[in-house]
Structure formats: structure tokens, C-alpha cells
PDB file of N, CA and C in Angstrom:
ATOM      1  N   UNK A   1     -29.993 -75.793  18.846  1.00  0.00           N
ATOM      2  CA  UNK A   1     -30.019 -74.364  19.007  1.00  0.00           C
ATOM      3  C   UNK A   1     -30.533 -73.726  17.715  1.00  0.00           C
ATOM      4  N   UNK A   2     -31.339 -72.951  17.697  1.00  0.00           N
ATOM      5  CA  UNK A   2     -32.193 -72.129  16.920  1.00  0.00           C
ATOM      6  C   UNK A   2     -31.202 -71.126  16.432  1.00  0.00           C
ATOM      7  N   UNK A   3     -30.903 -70.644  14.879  1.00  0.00           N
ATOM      8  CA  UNK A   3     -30.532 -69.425  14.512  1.00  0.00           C
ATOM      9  C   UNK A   3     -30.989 -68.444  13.743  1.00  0.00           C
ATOM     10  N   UNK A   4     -31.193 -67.376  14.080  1.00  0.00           N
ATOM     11  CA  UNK A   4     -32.056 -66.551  13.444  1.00  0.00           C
ATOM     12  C   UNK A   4     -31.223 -65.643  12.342  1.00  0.00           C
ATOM     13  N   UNK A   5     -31.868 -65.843  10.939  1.00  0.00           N
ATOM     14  CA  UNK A   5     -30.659 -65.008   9.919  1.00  0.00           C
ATOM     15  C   UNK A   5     -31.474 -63.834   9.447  1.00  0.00           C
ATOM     16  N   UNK A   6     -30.995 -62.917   9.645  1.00  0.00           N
ATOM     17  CA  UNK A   6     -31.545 -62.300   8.641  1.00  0.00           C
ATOM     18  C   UNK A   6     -30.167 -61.751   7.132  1.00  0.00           C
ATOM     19  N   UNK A   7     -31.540 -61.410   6.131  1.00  0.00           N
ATOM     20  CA  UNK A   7     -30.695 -61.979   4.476  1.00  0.00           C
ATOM     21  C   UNK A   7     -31.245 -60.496   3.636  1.00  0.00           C
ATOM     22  N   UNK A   8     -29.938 -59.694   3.202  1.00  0.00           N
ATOM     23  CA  UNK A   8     -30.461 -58.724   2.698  1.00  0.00           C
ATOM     24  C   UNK A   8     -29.932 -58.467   1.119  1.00  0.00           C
ATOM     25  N   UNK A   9     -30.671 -58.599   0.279  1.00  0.00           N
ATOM     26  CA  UNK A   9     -29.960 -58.476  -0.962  1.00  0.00           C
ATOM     27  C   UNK A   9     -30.241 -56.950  -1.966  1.00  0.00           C
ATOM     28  N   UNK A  10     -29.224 -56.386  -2.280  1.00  0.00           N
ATOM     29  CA  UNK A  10     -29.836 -54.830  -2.329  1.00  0.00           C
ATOM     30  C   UNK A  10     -29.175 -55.143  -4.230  1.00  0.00           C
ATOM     31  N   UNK A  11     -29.901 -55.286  -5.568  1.00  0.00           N
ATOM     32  CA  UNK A  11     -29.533 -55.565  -6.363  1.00  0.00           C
ATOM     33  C   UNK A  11     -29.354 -54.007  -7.256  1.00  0.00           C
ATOM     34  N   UNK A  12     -28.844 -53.287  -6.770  1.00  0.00           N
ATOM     35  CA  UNK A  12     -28.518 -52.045  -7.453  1.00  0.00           C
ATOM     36  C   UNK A  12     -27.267 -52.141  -7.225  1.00  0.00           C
ATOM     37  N   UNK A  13     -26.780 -52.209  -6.002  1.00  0.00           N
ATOM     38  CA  UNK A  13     -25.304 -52.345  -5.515  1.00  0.00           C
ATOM     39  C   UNK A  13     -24.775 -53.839  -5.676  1.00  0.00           C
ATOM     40  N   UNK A  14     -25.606 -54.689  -5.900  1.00  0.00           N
ATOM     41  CA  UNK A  14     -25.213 -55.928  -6.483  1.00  0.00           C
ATOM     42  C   UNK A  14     -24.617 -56.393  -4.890  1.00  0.00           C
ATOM     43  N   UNK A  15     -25.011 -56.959  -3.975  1.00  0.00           N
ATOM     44  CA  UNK A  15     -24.608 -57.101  -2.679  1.00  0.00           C
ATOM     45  C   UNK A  15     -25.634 -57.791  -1.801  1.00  0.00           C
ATOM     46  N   UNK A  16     -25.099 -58.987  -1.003  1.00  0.00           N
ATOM     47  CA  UNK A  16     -25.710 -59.825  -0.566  1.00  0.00           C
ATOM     48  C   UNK A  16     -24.862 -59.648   1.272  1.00  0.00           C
ATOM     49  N   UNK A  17     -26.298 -59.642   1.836  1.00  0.00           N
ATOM     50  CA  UNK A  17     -25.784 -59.595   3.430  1.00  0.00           C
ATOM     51  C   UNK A  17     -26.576 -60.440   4.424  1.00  0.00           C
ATOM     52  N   UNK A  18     -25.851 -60.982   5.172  1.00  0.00           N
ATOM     53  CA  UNK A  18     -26.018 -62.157   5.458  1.00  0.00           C
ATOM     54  C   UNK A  18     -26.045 -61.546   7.135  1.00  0.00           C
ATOM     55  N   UNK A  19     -27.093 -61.836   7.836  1.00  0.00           N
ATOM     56  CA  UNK A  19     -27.171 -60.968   9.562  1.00  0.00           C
ATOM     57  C   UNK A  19     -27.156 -61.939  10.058  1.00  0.00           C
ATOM     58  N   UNK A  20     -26.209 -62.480  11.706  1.00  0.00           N
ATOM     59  CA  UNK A  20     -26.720 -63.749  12.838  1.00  0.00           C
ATOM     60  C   UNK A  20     -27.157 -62.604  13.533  1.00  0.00           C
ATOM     61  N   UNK A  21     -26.781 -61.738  13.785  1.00  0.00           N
ATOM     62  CA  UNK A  21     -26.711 -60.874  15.184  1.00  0.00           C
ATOM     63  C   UNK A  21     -26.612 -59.623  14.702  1.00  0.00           C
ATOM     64  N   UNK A  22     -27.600 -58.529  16.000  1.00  0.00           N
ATOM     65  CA  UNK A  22     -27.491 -57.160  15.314  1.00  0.00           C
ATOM     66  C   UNK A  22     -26.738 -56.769  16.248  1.00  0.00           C
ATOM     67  N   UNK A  23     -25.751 -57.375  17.139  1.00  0.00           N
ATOM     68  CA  UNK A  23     -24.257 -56.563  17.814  1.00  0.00           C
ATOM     69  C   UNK A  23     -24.049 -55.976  17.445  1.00  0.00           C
ATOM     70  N   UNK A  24     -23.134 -54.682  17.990  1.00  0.00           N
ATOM     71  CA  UNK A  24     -22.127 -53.983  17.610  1.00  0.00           C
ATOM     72  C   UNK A  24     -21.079 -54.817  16.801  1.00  0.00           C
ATOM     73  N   UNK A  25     -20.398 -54.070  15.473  1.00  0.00           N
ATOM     74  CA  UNK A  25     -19.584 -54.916  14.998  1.00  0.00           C
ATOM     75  C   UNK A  25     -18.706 -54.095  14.023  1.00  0.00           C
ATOM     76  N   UNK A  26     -17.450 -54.471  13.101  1.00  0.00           N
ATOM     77  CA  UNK A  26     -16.704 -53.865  12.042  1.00  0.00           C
ATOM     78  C   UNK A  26     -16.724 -55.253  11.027  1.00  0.00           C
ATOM     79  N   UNK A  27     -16.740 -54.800   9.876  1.00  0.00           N
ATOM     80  CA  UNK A  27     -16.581 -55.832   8.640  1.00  0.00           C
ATOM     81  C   UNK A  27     -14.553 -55.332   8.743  1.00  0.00           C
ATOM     82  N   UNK A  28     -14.613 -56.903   8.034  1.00  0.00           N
ATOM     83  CA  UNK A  28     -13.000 -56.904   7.647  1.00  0.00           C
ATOM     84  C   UNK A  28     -12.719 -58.380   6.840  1.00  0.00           C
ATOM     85  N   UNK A  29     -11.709 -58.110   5.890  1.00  0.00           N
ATOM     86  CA  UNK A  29     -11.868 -59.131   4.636  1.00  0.00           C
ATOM     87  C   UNK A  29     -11.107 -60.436   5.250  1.00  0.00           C
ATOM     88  N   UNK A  30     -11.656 -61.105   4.390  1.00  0.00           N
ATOM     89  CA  UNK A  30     -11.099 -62.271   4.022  1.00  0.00           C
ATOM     90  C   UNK A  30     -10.720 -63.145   3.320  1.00  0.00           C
ATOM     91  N   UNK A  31     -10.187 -64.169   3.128  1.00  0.00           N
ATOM     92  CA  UNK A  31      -9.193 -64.613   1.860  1.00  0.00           C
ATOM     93  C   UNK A  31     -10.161 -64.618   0.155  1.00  0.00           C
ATOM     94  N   UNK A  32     -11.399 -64.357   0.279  1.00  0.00           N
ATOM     95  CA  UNK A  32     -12.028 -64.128  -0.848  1.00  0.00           C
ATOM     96  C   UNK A  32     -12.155 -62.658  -0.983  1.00  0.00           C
ATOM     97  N   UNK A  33     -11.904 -61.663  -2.163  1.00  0.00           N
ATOM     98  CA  UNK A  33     -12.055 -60.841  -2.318  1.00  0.00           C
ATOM     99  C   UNK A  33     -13.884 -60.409  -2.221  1.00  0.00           C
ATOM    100  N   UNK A  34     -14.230 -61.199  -2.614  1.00  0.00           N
ATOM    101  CA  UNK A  34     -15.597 -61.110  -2.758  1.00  0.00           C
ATOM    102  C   UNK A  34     -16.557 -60.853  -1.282  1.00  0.00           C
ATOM    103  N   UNK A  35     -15.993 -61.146  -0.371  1.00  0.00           N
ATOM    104  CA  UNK A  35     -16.711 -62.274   0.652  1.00  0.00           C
ATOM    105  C   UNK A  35     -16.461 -61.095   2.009  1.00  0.00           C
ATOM    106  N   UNK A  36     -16.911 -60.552   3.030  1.00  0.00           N
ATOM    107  CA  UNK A  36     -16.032 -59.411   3.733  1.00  0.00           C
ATOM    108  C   UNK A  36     -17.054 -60.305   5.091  1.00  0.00           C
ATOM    109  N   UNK A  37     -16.437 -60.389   6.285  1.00  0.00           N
ATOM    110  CA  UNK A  37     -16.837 -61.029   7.372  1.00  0.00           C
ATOM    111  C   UNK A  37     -17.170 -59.649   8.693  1.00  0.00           C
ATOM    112  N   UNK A  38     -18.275 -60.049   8.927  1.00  0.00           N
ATOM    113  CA  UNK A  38     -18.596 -59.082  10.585  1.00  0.00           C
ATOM    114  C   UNK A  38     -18.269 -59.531  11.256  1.00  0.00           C
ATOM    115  N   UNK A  39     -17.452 -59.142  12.260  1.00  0.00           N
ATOM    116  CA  UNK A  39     -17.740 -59.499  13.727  1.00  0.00           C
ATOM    117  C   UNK A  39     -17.557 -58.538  14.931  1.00  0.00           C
ATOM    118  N   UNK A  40     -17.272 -58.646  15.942  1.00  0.00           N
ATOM    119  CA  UNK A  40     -17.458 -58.170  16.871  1.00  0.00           C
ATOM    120  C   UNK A  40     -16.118 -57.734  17.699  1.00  0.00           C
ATOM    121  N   UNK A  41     -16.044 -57.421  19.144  1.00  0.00           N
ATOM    122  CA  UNK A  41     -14.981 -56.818  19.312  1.00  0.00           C
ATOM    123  C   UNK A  41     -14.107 -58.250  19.542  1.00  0.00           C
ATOM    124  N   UNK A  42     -14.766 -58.951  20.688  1.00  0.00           N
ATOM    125  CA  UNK A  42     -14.151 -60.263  20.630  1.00  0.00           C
ATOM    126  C   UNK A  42     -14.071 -61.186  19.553  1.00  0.00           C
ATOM    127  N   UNK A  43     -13.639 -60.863  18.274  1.00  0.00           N
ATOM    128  CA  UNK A  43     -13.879 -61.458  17.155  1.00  0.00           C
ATOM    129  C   UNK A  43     -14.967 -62.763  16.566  1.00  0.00           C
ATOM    130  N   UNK A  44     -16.280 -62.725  17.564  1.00  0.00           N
ATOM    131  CA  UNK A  44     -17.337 -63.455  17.348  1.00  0.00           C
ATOM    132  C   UNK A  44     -18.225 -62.570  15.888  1.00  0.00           C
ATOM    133  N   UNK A  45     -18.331 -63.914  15.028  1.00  0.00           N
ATOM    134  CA  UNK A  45     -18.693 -63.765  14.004  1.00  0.00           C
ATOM    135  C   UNK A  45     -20.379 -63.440  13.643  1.00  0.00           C
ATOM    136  N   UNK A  46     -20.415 -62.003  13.494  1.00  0.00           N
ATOM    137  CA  UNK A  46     -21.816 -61.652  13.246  1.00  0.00           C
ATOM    138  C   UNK A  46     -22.300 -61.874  12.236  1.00  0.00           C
ATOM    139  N   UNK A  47     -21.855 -62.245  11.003  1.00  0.00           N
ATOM    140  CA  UNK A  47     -22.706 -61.848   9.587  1.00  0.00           C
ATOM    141  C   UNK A  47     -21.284 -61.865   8.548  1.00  0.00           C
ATOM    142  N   UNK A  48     -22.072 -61.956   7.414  1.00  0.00           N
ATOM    143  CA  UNK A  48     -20.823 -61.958   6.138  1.00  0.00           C
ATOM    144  C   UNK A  48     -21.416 -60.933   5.339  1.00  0.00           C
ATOM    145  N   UNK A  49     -21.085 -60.953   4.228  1.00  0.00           N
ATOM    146  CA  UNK A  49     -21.531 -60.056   3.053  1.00  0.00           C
ATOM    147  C   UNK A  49     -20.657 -60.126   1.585  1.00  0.00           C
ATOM    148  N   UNK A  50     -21.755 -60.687   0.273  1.00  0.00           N
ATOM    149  CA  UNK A  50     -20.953 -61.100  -0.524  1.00  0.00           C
ATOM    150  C   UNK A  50     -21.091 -59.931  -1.743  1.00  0.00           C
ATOM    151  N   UNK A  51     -19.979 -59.491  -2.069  1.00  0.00           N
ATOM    152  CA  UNK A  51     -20.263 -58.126  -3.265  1.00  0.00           C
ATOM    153  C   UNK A  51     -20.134 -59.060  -4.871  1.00  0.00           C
ATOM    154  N   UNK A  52     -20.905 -58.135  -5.673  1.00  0.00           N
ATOM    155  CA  UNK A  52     -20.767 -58.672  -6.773  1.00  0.00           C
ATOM    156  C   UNK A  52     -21.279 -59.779  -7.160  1.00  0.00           C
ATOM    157  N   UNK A  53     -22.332 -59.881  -6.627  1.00  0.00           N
ATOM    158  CA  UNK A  53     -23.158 -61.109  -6.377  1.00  0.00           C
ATOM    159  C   UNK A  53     -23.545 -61.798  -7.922  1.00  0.00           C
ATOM    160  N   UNK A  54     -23.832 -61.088  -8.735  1.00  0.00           N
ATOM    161  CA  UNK A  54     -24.272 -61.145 -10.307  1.00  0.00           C
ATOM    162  C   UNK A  54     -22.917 -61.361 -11.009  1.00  0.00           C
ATOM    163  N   UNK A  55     -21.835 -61.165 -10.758  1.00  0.00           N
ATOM    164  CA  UNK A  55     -20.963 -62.131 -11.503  1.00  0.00           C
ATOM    165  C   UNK A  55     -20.423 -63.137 -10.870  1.00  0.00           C
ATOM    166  N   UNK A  56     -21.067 -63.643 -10.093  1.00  0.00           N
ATOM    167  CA  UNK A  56     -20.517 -64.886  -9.467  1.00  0.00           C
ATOM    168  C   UNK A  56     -20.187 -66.270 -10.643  1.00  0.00           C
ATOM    169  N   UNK A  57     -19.536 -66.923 -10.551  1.00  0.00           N
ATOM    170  CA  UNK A  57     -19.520 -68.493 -11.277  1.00  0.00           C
ATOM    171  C   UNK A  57     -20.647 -68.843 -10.952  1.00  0.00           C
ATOM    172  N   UNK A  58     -20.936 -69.789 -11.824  1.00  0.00           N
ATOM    173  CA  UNK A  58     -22.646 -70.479 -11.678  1.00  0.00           C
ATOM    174  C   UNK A  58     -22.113 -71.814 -11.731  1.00  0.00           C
ATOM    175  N   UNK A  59     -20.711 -72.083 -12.357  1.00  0.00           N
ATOM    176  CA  UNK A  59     -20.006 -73.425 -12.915  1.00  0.00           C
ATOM    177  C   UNK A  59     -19.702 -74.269 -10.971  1.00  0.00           C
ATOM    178  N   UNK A  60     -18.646 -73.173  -9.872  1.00  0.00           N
ATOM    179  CA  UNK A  60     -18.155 -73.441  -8.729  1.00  0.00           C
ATOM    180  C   UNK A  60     -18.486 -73.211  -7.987  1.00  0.00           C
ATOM    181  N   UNK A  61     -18.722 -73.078  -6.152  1.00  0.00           N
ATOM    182  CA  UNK A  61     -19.253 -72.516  -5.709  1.00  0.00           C
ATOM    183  C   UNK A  61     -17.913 -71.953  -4.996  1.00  0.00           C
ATOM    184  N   UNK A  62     -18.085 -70.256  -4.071  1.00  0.00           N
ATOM    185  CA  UNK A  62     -18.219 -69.503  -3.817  1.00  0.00           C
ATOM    186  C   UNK A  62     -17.260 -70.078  -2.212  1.00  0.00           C
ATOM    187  N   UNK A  63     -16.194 -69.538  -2.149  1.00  0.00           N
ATOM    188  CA  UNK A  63     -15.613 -70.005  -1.180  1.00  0.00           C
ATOM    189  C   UNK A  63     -14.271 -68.978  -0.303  1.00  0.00           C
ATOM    190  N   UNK A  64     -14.751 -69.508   0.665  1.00  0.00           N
ATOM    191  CA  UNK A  64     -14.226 -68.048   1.750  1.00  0.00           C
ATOM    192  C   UNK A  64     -14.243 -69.087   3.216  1.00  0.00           C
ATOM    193  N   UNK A  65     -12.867 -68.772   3.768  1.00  0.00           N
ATOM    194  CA  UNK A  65     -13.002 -69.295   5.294  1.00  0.00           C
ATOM    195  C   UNK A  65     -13.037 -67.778   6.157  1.00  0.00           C
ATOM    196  N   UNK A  66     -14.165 -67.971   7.089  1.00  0.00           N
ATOM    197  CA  UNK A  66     -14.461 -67.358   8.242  1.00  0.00           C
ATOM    198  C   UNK A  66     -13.610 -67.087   9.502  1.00  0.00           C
ATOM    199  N   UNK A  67     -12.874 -66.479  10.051  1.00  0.00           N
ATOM    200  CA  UNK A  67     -11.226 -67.014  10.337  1.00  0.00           C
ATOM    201  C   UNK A  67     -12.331 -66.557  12.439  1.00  0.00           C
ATOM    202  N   UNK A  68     -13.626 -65.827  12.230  1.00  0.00           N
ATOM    203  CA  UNK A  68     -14.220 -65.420  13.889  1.00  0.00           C
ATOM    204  C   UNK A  68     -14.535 -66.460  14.186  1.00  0.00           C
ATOM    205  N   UNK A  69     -14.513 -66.380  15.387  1.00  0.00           N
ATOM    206  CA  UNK A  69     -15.411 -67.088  16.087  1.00  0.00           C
ATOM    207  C   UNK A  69     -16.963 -67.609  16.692  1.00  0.00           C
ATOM    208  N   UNK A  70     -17.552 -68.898  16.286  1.00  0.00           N
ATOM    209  CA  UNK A  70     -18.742 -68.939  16.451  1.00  0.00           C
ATOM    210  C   UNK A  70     -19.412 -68.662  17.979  1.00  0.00           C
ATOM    211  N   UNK A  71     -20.455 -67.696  17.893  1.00  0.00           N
ATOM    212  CA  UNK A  71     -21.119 -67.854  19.319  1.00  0.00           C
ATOM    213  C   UNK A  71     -21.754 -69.168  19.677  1.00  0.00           C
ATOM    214  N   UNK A  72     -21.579 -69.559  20.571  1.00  0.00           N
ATOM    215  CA  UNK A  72     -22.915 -70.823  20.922  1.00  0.00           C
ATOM    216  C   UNK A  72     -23.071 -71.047  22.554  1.00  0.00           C
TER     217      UNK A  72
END
């Protein structure tokens, strides 16, 4: 199965967004402060979005569980 992302990085606001789907949707956090998850009404997971992208660790990587559900 084919997925189509689209990837938006807006470096004034320092913010990285991450699109599967242009659904209707609400962001709402998750166990990374950094990290805020889209999804949908049925909690299918549209997209993420990472703030603060420029102080990230360069040493670890970047870790957040997705708690929606995948479409397939």
C-alpha cells in the first residue's frame, strides 16, 4: 500500500508537520511534549507535528508513541 506524506517545515515558528491525510481532524498531545498527534473523529491517525524542531538532541532520537489508530 502506497502512502502519500505530505512534510511541512515552517522555520520561523521552528515547527515540523508531518500530513497522511487532509481529513477533518483535532491535534492533541502526547507523551512527548514536543510531538502533538492529528487525528480524526474516530481517532484514526492523520499526521503529527514536531515543535521546536532546532533544539532537538542531535546525540538521541526523538521519541513519542502515537496512542490513534492506523488507517489501512
Amino acid at each position: 500500500m502506497a502512502l502519500n506524506l505530505r512534510i511541512w517545515y515552517d522555520k520561523e515558528a521552528d515547527f515540523l508537520e508531518v500530513i497522511f491525510s487532509d481529513k477533518a481532524g483535532y491535534m492533541r498531545e502526547t507523551d512527548n511534549d514536543c510531538i502533538m498527534e492529528r487525528v480524526d473523529e474516530e481517532g484514526n491517525i492523520l499526521g503529527f507535528s514536531v515543535m521546536q524542531v532546532s533544539h532537538l538532541s542531535t546525540e538521541k532520537p526523538l521519541i513519542a508513541e502515537l496512542v490513534g489508530k492506523v488507517q489501512g
